[in-house]
Protein backbone atom coordinates (compact mmCIF):
# COMPACT_ATOMS: atom_id res chain seq x y z
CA UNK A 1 -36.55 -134.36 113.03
CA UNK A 2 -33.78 -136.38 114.90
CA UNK A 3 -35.41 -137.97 117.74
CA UNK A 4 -34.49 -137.58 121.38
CA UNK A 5 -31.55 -140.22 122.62
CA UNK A 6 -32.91 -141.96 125.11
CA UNK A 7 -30.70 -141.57 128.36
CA UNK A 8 -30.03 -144.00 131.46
CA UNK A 9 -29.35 -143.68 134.88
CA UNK A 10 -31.48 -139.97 135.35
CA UNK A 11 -31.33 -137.75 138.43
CA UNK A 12 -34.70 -136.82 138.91
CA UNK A 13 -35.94 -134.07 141.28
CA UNK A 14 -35.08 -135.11 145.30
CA UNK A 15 -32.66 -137.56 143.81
CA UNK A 16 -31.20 -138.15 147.57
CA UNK A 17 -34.65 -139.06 148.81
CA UNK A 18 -34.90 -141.06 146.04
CA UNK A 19 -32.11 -143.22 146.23
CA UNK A 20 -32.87 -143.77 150.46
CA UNK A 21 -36.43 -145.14 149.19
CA UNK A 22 -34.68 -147.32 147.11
CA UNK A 23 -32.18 -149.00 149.34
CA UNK A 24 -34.97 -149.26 151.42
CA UNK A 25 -37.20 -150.67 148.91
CA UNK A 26 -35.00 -153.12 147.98
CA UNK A 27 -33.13 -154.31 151.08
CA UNK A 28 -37.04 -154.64 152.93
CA UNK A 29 -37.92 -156.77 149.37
CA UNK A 30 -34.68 -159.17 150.31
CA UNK A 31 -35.48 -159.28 153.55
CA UNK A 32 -38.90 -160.62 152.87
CA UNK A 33 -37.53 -163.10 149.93
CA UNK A 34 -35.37 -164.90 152.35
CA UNK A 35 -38.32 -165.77 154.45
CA UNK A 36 -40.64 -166.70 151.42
CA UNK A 37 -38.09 -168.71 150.41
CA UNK A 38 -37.95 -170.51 154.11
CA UNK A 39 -41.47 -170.55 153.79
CA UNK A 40 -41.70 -172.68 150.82
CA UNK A 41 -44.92 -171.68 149.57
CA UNK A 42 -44.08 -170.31 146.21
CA UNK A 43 -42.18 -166.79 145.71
CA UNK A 44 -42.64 -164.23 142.58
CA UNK A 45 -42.04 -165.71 139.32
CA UNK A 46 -38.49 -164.04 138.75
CA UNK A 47 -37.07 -165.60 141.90
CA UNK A 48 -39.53 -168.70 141.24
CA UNK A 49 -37.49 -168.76 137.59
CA UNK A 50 -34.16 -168.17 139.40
CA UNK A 51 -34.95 -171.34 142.26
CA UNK A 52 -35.17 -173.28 139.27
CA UNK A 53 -31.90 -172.49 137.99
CA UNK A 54 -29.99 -173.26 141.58
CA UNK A 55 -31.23 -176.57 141.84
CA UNK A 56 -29.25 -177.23 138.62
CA UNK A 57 -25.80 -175.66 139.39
CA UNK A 58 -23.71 -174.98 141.98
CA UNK A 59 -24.33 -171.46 142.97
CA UNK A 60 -25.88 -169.94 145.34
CA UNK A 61 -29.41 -168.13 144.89
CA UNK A 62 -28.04 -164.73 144.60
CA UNK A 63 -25.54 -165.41 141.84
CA UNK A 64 -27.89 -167.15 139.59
CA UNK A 65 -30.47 -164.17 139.82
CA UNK A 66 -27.74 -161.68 138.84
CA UNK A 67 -27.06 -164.46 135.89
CA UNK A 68 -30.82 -164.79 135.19
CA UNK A 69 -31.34 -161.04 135.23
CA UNK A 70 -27.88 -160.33 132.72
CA UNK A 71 -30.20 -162.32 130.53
CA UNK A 72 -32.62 -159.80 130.48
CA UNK A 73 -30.86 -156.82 131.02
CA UNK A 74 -29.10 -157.59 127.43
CA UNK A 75 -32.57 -156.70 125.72
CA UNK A 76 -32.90 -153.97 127.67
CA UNK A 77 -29.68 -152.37 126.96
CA UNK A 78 -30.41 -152.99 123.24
CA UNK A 79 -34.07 -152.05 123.22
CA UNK A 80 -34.71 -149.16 125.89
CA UNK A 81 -31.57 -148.15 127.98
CA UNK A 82 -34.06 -145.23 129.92
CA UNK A 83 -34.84 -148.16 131.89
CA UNK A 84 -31.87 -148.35 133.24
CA UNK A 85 -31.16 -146.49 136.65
CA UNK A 86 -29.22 -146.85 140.55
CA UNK A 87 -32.74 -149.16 140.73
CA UNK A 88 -32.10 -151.32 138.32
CA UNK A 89 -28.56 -152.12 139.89
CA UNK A 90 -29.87 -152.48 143.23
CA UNK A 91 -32.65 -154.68 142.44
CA UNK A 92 -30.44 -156.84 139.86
CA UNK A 93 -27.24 -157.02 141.95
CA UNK A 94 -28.17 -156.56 145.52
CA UNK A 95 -31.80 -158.27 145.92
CA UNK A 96 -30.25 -161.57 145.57
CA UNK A 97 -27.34 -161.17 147.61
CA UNK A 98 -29.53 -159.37 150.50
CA UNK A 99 -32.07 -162.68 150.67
CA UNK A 100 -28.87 -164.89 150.64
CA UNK A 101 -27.38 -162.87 153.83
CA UNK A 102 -31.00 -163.12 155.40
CA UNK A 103 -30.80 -166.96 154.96
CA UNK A 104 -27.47 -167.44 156.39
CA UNK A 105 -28.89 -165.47 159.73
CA UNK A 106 -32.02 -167.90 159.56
CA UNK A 107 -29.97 -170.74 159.49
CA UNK A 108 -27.36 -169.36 162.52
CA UNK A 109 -29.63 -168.05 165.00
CA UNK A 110 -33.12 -170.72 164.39
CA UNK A 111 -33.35 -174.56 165.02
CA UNK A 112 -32.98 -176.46 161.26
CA UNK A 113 -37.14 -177.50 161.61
CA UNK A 114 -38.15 -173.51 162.39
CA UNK A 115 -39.82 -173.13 158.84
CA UNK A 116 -40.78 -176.82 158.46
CA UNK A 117 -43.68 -176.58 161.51
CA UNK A 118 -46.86 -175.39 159.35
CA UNK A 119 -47.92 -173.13 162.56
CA UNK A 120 -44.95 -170.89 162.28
CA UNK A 121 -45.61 -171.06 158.38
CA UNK A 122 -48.90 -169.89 158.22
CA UNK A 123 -48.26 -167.23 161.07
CA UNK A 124 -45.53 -165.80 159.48
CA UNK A 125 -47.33 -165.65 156.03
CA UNK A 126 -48.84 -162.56 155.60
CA UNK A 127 -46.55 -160.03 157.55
CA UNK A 128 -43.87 -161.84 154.93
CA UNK A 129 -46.17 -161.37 152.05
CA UNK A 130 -46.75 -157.54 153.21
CA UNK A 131 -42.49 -156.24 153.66
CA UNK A 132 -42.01 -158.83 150.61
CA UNK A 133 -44.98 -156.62 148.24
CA UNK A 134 -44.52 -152.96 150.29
CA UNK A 135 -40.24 -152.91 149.45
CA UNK A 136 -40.89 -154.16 145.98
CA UNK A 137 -43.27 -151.17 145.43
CA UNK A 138 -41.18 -148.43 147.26
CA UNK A 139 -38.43 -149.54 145.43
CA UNK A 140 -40.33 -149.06 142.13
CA UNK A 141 -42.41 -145.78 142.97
CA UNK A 142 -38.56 -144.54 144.24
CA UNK A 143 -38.09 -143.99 140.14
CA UNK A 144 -34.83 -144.80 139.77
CA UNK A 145 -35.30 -147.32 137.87
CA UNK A 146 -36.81 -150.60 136.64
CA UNK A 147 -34.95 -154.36 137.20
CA UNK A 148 -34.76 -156.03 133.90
CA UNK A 149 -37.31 -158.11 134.75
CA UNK A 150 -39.83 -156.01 135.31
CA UNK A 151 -38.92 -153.43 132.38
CA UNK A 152 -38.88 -155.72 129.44
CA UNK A 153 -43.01 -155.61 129.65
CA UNK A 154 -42.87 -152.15 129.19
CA UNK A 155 -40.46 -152.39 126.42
CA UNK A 156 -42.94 -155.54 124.72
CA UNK A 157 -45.63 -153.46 125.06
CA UNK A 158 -44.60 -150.26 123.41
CA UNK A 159 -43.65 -152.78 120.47
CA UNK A 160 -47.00 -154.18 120.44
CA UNK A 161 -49.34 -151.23 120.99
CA UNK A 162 -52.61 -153.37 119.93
CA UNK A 163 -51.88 -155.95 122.92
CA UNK A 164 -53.49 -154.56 126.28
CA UNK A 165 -49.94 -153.89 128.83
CA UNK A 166 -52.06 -156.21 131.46
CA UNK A 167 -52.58 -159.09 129.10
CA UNK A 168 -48.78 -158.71 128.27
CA UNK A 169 -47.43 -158.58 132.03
CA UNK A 170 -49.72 -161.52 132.70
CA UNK A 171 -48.14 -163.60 130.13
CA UNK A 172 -44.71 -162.51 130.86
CA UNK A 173 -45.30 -163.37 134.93
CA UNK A 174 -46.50 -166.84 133.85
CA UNK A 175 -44.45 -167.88 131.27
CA UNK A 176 -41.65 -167.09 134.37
CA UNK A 177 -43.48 -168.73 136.47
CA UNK A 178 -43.79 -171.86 134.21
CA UNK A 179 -39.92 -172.14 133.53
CA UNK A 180 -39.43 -171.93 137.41
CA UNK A 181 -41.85 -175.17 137.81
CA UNK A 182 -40.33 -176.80 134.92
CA UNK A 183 -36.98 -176.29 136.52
CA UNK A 184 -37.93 -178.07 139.93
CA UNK A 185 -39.27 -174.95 141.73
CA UNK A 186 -42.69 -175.05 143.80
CA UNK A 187 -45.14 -172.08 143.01
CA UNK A 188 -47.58 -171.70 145.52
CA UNK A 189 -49.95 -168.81 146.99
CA UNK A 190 -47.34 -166.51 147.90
CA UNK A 191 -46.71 -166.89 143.46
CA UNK A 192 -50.43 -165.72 143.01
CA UNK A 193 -50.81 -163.39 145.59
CA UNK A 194 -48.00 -161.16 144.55
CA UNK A 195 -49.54 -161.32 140.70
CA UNK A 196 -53.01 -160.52 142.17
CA UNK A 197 -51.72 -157.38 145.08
CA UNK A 198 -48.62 -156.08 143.92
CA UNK A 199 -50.13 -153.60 141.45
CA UNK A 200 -52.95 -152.52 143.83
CA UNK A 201 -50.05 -152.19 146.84
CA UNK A 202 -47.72 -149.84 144.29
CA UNK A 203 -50.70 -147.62 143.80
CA UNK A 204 -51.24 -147.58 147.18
CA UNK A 205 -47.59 -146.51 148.50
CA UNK A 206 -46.65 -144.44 145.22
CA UNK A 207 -49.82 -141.99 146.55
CA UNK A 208 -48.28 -142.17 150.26
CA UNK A 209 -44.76 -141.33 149.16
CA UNK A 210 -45.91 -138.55 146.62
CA UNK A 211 -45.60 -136.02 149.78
CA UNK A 212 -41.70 -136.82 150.37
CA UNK A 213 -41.17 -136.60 146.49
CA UNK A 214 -43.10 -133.37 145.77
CA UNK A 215 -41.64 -130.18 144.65
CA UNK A 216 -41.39 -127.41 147.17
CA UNK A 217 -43.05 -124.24 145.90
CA UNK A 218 -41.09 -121.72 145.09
CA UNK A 219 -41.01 -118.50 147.42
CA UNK A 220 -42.28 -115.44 145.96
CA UNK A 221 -39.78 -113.25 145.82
């Protein structure tokens, strides 16, 4: 029996709604990176990874995480293109690009020391942390689509059935996470926190946005 060809970009059911959760998702997640990154207490390993690469080449932050993730998107177009979605070209194109816009506003409108005093760190922590974690999971429970970086995992895994999917994402997070430091990067808490929450926080908004993405019943006739 010929198998079923996998397809990309899909138009699932309340595609509109969808695709507003997304931009959402995604522009709240850059939003949040831009501080982390003022922050300078460690970010997730993907932008930790793509730090590393900036302080080695002339390009701003947002073109080496489209470069970084073009790396990664090549095994996904070869392995699993159902991956592939409006999400996946949000978070790989626009995430970058949104923190680097974010940044520039930092740097016009606060003094140059803002970030540097470890009272305004600390205080702006968390509520960083929390639109950082809460648009990476609305972005991902929007279903539109995975970013390269966090559908190759899935891919690994369905390769490698006998491996637990946990014991693969961990590896996959630090072995990121390890090229970041070995690039010049810091990791910090903000690096562990986001491996430790961001699972328990998708769970957590995938069951609040269930009501905005459920089916209408039909009307009896």
């Amino acid at each position: 029996m010929e198998k079923e060809k996998k397809k990309w970009f899909a138009r699932p059911q309340k595609f509109k709604m969808r695709m507003a959760m997304m931009i959402i998702g995604v522009t709240l997640q850059g939003f949040g990176l831009s501080l982390l990154r003022q922050l300078n207490m460690g970010t997730d390993p993907c932008s930790l990874l793509t730090q590393g690469v900036e302080a080695h080449v002339p390009l701003s932050f947002g073109t080496c995480q489209v470069l970084c993730h073009l790396v990664t998107f090549a095994f996904v177009l070869r392995f699993d293109v159902s991956y592939i979605g409006f999400g996946t070209v949000g978070n790989m194109l626009c995430l970058g690009y949104i923190s680097d816009f974010f940044s520039w506003i930092w740097r016009l409108a606060l003094p140059e020391d803002f970030f540097s005093h470890t009272a305004v760190a600390w205080a702006l922590l968390l509520p960083t942390l929390a639109v950082f974690i809460i648009g990476a999971a609305t972005y991902m429970c929007a279903g539109l689509g995975s970013s390269p970086y966090d559908a190759l995992p899935f891919i690994i895994s369905g390769h490698f059935p006998k491996i637990p999917f946990k014991a693969i994402r961990m590896a996959w997070d630090i072995a990121f996470t390890l090229g970041g430091i070995l690039l010049g990067a810091k990791a910090g808490i903000v690096t562990l926190a986001v491996a430790f929450f961001l699972g328990p926080v998708i769970s957590f908004v995938q069951k609040k946005l269930e009501i905005l993405l459920r089916e209408k019943p039909a009307r009896a006739a």
